[in-house]
Protein backbone atom coordinates (compact mmCIF):
# COMPACT_ATOMS: atom_id res chain seq x y z
CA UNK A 1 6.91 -7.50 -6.54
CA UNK A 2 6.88 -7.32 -2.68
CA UNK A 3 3.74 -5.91 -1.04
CA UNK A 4 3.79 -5.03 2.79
CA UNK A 5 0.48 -4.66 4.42
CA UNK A 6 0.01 -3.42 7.59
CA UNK A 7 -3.33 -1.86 7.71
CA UNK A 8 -6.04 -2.25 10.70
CA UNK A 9 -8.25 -3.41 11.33
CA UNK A 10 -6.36 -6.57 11.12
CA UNK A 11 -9.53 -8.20 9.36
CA UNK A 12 -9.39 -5.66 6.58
CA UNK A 13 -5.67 -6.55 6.22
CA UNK A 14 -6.11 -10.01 6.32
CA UNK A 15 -9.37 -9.87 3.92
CA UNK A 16 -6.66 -7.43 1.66
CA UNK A 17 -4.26 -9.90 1.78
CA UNK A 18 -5.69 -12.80 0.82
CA UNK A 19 -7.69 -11.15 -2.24
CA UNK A 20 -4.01 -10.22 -3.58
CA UNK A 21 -2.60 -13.27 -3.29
CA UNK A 22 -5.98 -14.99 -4.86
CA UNK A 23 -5.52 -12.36 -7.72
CA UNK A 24 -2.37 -11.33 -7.86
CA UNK A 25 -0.17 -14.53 -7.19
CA UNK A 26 2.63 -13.00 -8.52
CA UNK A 27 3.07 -10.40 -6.22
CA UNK A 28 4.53 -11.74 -2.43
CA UNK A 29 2.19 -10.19 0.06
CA UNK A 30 3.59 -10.18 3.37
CA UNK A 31 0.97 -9.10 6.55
CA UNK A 32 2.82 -7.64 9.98
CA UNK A 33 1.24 -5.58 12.70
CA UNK A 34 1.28 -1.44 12.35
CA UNK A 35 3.67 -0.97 15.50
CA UNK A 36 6.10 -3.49 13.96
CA UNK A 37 6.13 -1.86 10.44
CA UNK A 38 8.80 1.02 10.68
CA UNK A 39 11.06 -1.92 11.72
CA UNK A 40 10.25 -4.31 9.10
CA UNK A 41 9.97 -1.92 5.90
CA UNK A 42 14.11 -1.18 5.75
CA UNK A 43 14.73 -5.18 6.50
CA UNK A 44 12.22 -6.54 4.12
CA UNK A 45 12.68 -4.20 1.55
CA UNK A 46 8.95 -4.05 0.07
CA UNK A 47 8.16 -2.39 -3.57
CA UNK A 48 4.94 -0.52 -1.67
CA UNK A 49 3.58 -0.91 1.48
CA UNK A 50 -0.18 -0.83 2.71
CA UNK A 51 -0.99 0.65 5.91
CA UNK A 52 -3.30 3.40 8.14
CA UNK A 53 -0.84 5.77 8.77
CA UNK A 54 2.38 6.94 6.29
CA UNK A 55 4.90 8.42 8.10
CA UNK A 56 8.06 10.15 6.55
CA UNK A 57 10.09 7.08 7.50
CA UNK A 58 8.20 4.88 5.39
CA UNK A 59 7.79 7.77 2.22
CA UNK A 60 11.59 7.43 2.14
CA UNK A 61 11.82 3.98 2.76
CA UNK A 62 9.50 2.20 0.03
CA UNK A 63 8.37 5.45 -2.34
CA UNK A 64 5.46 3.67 -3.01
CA UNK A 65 2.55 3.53 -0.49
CA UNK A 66 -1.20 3.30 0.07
CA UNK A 67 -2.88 4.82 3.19
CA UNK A 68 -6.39 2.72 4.10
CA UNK A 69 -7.58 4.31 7.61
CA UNK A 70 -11.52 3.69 8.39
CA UNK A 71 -13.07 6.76 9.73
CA UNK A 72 -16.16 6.94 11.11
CA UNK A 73 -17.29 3.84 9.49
CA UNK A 74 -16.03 5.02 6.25
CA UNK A 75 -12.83 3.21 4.84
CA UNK A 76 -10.88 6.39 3.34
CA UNK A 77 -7.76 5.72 0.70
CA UNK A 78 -4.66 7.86 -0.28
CA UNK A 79 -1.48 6.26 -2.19
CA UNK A 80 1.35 7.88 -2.82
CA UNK A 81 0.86 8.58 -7.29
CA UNK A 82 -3.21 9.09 -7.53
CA UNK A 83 -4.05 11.57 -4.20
CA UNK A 84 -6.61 10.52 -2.22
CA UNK A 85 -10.23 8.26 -3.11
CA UNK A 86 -13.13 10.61 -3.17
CA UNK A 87 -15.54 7.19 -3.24
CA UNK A 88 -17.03 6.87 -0.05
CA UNK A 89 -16.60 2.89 -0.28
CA UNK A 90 -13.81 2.16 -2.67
CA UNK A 91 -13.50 -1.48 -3.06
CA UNK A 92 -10.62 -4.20 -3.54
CA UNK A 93 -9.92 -2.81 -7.25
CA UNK A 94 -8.66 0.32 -5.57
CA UNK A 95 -6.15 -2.05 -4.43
CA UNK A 96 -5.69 -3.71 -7.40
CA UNK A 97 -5.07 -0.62 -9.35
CA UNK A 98 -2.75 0.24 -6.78
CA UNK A 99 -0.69 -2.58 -7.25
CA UNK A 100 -0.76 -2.57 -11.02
CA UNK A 101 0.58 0.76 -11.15
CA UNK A 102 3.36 0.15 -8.96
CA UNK A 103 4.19 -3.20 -10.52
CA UNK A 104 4.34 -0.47 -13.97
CA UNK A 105 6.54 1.97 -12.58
CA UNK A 106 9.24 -0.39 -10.80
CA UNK A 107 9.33 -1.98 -14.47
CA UNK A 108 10.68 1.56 -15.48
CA UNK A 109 14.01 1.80 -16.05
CA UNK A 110 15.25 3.88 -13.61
CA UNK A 111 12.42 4.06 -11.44
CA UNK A 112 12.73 0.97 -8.95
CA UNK A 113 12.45 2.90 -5.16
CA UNK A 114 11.77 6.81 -6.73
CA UNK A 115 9.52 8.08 -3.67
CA UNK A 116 6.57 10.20 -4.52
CA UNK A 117 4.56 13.06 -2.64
CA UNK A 118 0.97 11.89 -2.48
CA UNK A 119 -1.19 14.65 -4.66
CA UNK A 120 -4.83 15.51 -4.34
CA UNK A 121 -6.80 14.14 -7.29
């Protein structure tokens, strides 16, 4: 499984990055800035991608997505098959979770790149 992370503040997506590949090392985690990620996503292929901001590009492009944006001091979360995080502070097993369920569904038959609408939970 191919994870693309492109989150900011680029601490948050380092710190994300290296507790995947510490707990996860299964899973190729590969870190690039936000303004390059539009452009990297159709060349590197990823299973789900990590980032601040989903755009329709990237919905269509990977199906699979979580949205980390800190607001106010509060880091907020929204992924593309549980809605949004109502925990204030979620923590790295948000992340983990995240990952786990997309490593389930691309083991579907059938289901490798389905994209899906992000729902309110």
């Amino acid at each position: 499984m191919r994870i693309l992370m492109a989150n900011e503040p680029r601490s948050h997506r380092e710190v994300f990055a290296g507790a995947l590949r510490a707990l996860r090392p299964h899973v190729e985690v590969i870190t690039v800035r936000p303004d390059a990620l539009e452009g990297e996503t159709p060349r590197l292929r990823p299973d789900a991608v990590v980032c601040s901001r989903i755009t329709p590009a990237l919905r269509t492009a990977t199906g699979r997505w979580m949205e980390v944006s800190l607001e106010d001091g509060t880091l907020r979360v929204r992924t593309s098959d549980a809605g949004r995080s109502h925990d204030p502070n979620p923590g790295i097993d948000v992340l983990l979770q995240f990952v786990d369920r997309s490593e389930k569904q691309i083991r579907t038959p059938g289901n490798r790149r389905t994209p899906f609408e992000g729902s309110e939970i």
